[in-house]
Protein backbone atom coordinates (compact mmCIF):
# COMPACT_ATOMS: atom_id res chain seq x y z
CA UNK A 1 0.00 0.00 0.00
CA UNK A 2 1.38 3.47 -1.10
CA UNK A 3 1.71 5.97 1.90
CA UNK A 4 -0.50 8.82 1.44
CA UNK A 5 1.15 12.00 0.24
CA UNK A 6 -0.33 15.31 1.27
CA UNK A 7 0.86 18.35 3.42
CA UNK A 8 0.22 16.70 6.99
CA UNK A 9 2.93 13.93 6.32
CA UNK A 10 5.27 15.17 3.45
CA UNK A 11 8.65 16.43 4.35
CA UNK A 12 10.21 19.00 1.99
CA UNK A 13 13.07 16.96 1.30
CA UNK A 14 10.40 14.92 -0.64
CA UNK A 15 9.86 17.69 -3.00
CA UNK A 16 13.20 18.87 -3.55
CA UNK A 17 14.02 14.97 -4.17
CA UNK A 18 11.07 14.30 -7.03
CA UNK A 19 11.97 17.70 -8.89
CA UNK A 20 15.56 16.69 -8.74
CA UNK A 21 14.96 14.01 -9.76
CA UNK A 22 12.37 14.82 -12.84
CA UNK A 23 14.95 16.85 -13.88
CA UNK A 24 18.19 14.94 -14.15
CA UNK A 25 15.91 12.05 -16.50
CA UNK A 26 15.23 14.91 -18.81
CA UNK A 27 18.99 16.40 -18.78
CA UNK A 28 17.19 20.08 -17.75
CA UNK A 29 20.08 20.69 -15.32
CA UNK A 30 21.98 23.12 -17.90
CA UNK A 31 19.18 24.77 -18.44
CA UNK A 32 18.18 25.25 -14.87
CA UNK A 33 20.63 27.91 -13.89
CA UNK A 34 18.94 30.38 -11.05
CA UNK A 35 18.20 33.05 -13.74
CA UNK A 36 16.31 30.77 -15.84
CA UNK A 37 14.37 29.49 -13.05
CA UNK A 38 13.43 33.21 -11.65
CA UNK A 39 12.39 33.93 -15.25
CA UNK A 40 10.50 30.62 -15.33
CA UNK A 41 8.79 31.26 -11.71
CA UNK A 42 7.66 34.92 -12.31
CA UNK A 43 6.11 33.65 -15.52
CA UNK A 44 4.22 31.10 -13.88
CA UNK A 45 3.00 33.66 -11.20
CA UNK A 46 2.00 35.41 -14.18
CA UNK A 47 0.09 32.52 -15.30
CA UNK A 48 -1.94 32.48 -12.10
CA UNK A 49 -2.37 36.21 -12.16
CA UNK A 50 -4.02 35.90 -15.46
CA UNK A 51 -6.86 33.41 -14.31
CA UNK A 52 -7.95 36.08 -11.91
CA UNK A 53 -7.25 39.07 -14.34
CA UNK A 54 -10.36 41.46 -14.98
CA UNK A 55 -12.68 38.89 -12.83
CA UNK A 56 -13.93 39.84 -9.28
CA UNK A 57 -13.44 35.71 -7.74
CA UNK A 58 -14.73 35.29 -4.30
CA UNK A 59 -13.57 32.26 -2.67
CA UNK A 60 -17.06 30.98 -2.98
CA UNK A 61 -16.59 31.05 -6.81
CA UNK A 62 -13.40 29.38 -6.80
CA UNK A 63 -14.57 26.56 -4.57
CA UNK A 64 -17.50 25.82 -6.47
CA UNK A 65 -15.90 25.67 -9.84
CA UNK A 66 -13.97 22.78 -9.97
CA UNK A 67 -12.22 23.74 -13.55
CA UNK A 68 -12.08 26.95 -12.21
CA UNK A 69 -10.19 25.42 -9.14
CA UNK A 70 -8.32 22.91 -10.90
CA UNK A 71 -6.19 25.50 -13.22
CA UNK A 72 -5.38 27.84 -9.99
CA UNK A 73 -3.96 24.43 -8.37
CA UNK A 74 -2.23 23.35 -11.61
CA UNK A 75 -0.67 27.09 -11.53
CA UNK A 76 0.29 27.24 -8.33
CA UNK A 77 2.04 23.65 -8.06
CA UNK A 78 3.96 25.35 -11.14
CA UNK A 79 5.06 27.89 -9.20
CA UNK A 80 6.19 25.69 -6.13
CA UNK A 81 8.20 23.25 -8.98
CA UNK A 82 9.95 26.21 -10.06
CA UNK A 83 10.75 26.77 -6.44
CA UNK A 84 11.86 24.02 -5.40
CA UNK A 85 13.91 23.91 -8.52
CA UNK A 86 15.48 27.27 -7.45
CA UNK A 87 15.95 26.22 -4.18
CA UNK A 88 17.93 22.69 -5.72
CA UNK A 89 19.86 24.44 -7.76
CA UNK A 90 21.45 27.30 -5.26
CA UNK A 91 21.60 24.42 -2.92
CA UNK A 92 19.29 26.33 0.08
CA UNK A 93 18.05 24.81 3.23
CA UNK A 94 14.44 26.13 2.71
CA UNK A 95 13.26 25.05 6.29
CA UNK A 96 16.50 27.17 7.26
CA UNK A 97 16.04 29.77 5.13
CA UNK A 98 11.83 30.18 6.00
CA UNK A 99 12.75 30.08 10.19
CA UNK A 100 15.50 33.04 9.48
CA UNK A 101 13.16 34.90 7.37
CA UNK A 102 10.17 34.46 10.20
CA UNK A 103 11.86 35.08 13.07
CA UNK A 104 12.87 38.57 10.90
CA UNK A 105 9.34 39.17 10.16
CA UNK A 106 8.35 39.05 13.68
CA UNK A 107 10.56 41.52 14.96
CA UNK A 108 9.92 43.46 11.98
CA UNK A 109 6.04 43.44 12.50
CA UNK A 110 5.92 43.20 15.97
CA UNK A 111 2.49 42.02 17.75
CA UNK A 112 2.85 44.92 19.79
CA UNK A 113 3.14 47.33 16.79
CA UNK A 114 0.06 45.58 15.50
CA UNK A 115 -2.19 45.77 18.09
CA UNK A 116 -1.77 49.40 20.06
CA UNK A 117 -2.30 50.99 16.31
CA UNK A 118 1.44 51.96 15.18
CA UNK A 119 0.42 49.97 11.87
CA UNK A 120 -2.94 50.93 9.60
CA UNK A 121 -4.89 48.02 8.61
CA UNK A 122 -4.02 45.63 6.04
């Protein structure tokens, strides 16, 4: 029986492992230098952008259309392959690199700040 694979019991290292290794069947590994790969990821963000572009989706809409909701998730799992693929190919530690970056953004938008009205609303 295949273990299930979903967010509650996949480790990153599973992700950087199957892109990886996608990749290195196809011989893509020239052509995924980091500037390809930006280039690559902002035009798949672009992608997304463009299913919501000039339309006013609530979430209500995009839950009850499931072609609807099927492109957004094939254009965002684009987007995280790209990542990842960035991520493989500058060798990060993304669990590293997302604690660092939190632990900035909490001193940086401080609870306090937030709730005695130093920031506007978002």
């Amino acid at each position: 029986m295949n273990p299930i694979v979903d967010d509650d019991n996949t480790s990153i290292s599973f992700f950087k492992q199957k892109v990886q290794k996608f990749v290195r069947e196809r011989n893509w590994t020239t052509y995924h230098t980091p500037i390809n790969l930006i280039q690559a990821l902002s035009i798949e963000v672009a992608e997304l952008s463009e299913i919501f572009l000039f339309k006013d989706l609530s979430l209500e809409n995009i839950k009850s259309d499931k072609n609807l909701l099927e492109n957004i998730s094939d254009e965002i799992a684009d987007v995280f392959i790209y990542l990842i693929s960035l991520v493989n190919s500058v060798n990060l530690d993304l669990t590293n690199a997302f604690t660092k970056k939190m632990e900035k953004n909490e001193l940086k938008y401080s609870l306090d700040d937030f709730h005695n009205g130093s920031y506007q609303k978002l």
